[in-house]
N, C-alpha and C. Protein backbone atom coordinates (compact mmCIF):
# COMPACT_ATOMS: atom_id res chain seq x y z
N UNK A 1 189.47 -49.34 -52.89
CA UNK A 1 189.31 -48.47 -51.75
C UNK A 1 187.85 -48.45 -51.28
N UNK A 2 187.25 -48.18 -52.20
CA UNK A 2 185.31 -47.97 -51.57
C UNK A 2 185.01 -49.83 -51.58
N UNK A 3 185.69 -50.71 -51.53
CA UNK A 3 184.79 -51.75 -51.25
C UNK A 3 185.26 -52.07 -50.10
N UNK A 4 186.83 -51.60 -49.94
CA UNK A 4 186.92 -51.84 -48.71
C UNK A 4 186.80 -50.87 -47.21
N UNK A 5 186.41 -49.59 -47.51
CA UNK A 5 185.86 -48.79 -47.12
C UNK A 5 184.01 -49.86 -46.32
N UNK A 6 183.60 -50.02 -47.48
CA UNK A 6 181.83 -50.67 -47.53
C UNK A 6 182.01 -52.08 -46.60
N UNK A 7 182.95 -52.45 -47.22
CA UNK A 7 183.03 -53.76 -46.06
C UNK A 7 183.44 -53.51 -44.43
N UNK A 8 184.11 -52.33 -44.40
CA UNK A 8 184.32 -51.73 -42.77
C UNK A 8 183.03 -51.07 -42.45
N UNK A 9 181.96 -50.74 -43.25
CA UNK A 9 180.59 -50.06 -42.73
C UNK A 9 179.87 -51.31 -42.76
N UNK A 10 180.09 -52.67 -43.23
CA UNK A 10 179.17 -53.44 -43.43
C UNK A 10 179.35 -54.39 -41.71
N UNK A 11 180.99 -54.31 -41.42
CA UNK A 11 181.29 -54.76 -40.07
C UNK A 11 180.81 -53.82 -38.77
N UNK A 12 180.99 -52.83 -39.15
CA UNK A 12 180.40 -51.54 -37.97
C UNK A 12 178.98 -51.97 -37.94
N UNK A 13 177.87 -51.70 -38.39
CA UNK A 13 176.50 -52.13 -38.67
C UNK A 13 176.32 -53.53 -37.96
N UNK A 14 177.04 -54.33 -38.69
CA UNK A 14 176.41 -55.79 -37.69
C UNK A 14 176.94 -55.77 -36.20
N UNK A 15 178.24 -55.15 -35.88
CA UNK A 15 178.47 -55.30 -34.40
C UNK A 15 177.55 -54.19 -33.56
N UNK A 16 177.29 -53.40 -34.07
CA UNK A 16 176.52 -52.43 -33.41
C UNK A 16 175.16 -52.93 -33.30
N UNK A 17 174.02 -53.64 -34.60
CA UNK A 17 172.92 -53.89 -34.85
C UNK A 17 172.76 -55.35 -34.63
N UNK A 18 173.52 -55.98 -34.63
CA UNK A 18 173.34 -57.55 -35.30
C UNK A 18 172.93 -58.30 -34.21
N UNK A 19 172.34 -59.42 -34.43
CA UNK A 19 171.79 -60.14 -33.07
C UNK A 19 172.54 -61.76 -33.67
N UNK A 20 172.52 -62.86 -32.47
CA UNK A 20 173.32 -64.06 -33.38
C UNK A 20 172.17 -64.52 -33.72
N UNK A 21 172.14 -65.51 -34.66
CA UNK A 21 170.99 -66.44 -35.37
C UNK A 21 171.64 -67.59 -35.82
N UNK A 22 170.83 -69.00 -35.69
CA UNK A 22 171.25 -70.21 -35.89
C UNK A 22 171.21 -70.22 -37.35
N UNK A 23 172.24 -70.67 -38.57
CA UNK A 23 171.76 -71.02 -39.40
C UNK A 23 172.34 -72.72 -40.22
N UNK A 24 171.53 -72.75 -40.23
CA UNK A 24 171.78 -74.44 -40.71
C UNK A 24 171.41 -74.58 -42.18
N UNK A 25 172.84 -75.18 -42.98
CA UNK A 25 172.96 -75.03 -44.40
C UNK A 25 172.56 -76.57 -44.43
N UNK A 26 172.09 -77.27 -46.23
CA UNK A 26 171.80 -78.43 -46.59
C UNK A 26 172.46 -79.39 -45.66
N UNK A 27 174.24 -79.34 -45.54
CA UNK A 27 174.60 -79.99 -45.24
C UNK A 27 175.84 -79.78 -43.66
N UNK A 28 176.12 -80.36 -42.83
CA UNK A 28 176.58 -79.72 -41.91
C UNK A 28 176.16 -79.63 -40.60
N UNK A 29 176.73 -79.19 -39.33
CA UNK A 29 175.99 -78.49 -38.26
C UNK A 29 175.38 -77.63 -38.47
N UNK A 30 174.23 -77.01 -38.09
CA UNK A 30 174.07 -75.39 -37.09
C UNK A 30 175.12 -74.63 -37.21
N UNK A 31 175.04 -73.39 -37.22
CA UNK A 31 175.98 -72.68 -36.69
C UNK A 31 175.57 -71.36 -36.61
N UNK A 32 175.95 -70.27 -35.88
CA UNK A 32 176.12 -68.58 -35.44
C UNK A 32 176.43 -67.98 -36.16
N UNK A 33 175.74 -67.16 -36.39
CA UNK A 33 176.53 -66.16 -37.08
C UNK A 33 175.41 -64.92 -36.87
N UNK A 34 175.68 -63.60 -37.37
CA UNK A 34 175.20 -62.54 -36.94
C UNK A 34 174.73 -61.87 -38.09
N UNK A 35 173.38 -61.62 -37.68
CA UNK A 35 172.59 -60.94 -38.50
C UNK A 35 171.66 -59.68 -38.64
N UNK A 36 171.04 -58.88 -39.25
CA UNK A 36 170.27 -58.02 -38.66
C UNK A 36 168.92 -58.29 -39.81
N UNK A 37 167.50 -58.32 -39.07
CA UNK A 37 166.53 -58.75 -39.36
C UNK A 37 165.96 -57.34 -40.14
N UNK A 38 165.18 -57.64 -41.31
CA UNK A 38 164.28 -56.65 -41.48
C UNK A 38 163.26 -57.04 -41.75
N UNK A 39 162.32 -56.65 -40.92
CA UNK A 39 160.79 -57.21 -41.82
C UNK A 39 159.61 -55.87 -42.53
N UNK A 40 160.45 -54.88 -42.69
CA UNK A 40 159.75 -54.16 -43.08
C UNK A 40 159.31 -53.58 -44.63
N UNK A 41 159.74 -54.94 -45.13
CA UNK A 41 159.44 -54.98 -46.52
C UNK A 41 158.08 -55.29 -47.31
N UNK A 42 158.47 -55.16 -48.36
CA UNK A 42 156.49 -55.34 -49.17
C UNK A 42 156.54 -56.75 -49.18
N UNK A 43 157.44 -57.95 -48.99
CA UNK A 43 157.49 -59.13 -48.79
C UNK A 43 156.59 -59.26 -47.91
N UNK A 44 156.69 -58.90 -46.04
CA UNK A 44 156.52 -59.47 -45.38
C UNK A 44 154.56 -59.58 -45.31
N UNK A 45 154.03 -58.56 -46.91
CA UNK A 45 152.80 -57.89 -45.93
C UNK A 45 151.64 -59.25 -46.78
N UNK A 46 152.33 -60.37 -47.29
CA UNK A 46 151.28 -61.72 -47.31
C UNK A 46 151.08 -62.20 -46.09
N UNK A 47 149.38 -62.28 -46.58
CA UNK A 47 148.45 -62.88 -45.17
C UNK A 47 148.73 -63.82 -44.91
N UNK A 48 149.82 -64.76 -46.09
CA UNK A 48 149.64 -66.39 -44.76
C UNK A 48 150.91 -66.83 -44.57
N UNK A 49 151.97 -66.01 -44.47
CA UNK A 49 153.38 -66.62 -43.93
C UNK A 49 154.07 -65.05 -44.01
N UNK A 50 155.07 -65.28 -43.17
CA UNK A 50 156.00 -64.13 -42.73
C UNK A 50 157.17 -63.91 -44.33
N UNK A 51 157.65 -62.76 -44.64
CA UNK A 51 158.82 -62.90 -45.70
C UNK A 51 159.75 -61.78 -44.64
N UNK A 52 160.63 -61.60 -45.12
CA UNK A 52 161.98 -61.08 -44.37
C UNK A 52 163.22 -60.62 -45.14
N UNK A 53 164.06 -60.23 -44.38
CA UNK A 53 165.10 -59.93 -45.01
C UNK A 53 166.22 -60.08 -43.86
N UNK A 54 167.58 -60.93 -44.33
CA UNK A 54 168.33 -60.97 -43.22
C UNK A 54 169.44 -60.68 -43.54
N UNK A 55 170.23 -59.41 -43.24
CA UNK A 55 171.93 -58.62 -43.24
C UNK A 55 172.64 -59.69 -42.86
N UNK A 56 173.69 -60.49 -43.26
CA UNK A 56 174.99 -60.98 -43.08
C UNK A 56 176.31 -60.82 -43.51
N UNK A 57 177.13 -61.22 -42.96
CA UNK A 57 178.62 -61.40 -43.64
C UNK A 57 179.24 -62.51 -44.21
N UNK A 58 179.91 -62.40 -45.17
CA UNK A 58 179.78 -63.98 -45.77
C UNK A 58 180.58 -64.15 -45.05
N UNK A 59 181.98 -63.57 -44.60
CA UNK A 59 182.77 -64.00 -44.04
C UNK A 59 182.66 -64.70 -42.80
N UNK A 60 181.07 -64.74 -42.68
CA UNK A 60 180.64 -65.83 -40.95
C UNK A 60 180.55 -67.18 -41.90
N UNK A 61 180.58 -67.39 -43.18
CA UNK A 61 179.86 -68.78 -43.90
C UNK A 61 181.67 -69.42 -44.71
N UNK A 62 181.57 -70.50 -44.31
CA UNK A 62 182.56 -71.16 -44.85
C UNK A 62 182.03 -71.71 -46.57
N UNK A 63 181.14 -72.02 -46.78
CA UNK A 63 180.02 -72.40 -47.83
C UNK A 63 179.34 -71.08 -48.11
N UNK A 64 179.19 -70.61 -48.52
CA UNK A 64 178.07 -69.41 -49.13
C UNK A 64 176.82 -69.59 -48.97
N UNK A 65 176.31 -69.16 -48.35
CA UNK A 65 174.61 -68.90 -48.27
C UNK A 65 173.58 -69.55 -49.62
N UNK A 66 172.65 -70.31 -49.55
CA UNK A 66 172.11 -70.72 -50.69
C UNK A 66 170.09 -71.11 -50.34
N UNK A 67 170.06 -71.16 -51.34
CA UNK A 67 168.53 -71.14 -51.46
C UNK A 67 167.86 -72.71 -51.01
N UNK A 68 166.84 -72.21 -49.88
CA UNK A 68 166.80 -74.17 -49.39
C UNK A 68 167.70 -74.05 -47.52
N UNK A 69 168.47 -73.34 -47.25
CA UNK A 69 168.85 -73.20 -46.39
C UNK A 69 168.06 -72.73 -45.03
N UNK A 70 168.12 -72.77 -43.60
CA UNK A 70 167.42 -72.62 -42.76
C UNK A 70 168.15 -72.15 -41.84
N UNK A 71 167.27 -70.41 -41.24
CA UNK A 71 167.91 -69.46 -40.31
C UNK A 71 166.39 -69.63 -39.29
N UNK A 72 167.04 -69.68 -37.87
CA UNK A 72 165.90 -69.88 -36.82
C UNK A 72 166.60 -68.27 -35.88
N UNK A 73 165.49 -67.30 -35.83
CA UNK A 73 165.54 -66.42 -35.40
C UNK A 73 164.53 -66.07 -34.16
N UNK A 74 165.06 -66.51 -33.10
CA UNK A 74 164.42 -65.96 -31.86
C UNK A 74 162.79 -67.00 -31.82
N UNK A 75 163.65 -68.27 -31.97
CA UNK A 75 162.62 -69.04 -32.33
C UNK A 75 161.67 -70.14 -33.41
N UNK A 76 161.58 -68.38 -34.36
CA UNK A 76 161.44 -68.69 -35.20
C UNK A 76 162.06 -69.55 -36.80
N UNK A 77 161.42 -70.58 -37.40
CA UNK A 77 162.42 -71.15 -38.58
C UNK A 77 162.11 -70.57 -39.63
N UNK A 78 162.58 -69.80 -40.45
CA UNK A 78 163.16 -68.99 -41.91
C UNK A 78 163.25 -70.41 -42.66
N UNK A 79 163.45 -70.27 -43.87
CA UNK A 79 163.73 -70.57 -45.47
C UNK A 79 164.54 -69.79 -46.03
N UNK A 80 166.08 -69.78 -46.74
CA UNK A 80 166.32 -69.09 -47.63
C UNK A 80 165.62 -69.07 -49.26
N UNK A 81 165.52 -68.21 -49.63
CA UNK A 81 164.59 -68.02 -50.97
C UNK A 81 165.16 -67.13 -51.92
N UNK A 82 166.07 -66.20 -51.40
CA UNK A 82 166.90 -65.40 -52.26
C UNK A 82 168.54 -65.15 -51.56
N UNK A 83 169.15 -65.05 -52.48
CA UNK A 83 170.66 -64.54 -52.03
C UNK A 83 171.35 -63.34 -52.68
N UNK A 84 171.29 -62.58 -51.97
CA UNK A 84 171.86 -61.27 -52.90
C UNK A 84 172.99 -60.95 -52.50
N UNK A 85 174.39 -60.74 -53.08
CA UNK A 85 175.81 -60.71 -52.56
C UNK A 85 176.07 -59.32 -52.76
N UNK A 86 176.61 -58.35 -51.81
CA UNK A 86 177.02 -57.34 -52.58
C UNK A 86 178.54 -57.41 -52.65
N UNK A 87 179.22 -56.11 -53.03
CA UNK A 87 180.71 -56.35 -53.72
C UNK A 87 181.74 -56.28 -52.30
N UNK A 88 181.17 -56.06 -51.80
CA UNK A 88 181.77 -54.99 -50.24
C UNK A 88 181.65 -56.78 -49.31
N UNK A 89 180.92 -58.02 -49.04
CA UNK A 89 181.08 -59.51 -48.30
C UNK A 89 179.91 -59.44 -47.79
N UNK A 90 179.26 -58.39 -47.81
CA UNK A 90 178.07 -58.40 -47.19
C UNK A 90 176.65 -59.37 -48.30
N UNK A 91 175.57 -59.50 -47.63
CA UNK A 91 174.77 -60.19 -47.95
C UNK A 91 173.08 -60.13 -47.24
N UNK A 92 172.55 -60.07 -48.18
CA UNK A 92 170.93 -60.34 -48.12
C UNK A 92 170.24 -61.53 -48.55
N UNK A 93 169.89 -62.04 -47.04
CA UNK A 93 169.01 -63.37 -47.58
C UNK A 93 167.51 -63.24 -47.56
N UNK A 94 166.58 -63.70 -48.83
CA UNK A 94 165.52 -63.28 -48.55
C UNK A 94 164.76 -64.26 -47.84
N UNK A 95 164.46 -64.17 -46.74
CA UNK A 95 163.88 -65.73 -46.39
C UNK A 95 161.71 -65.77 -45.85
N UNK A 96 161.61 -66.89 -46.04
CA UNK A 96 160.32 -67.23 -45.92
C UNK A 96 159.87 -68.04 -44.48
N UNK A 97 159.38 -67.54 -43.65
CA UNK A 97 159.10 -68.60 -42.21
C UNK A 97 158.14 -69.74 -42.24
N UNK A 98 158.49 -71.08 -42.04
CA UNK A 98 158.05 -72.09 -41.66
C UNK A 98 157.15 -71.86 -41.29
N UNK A 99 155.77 -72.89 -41.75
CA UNK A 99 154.67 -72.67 -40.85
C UNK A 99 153.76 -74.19 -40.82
């Protein structure tokens, strides 16, 4: 009941918040999927590259999200560097920007 409860707050949140973002796994096309950015972490506050945090649904990934992977956000190109799954499909990627 509460995961699937968490997974209907995890879908409310991205359609309300989420913006699309390209993400391109090792192998494959590009592809869309929807995310919500945070950079307001103790990651982001190194002086010589951006760190981040990016909200997804796995259920946008046919393959699962993995470390080595590349999200281009409003431009910008990301690194995945961490993957954190929670129980509810939702997901945190920690990523690092290209420079």
């Amino acid at each position: 009941m509460w995961t699937k409860q968490s997974g209907m707050a995890n879908a409310a949140v991205l359609a309300a918040f989420g913006q699309p973002v390209s993400y391109q796994q090792r192998a494959g096309d590009p592809f869309t999927v929807a995310g919500i950015l945070d950079k307001r972490t103790d990651e982001q506050r190194h002086p010589d590259t951006v760190y981040a945090r990016l909200f997804v649904a796995l259920a946008g990934f046919m393959v699962p999200p993995d470390h080595g992977d590349e999200v281009t956000i409003d431009g910008a190109v990301y690194t995945v560097f961490e993957v954190l799954n929670d129980s509810a499909g939702g997901c945190w990627l920690g990523i690092r920007e290209k420079i």
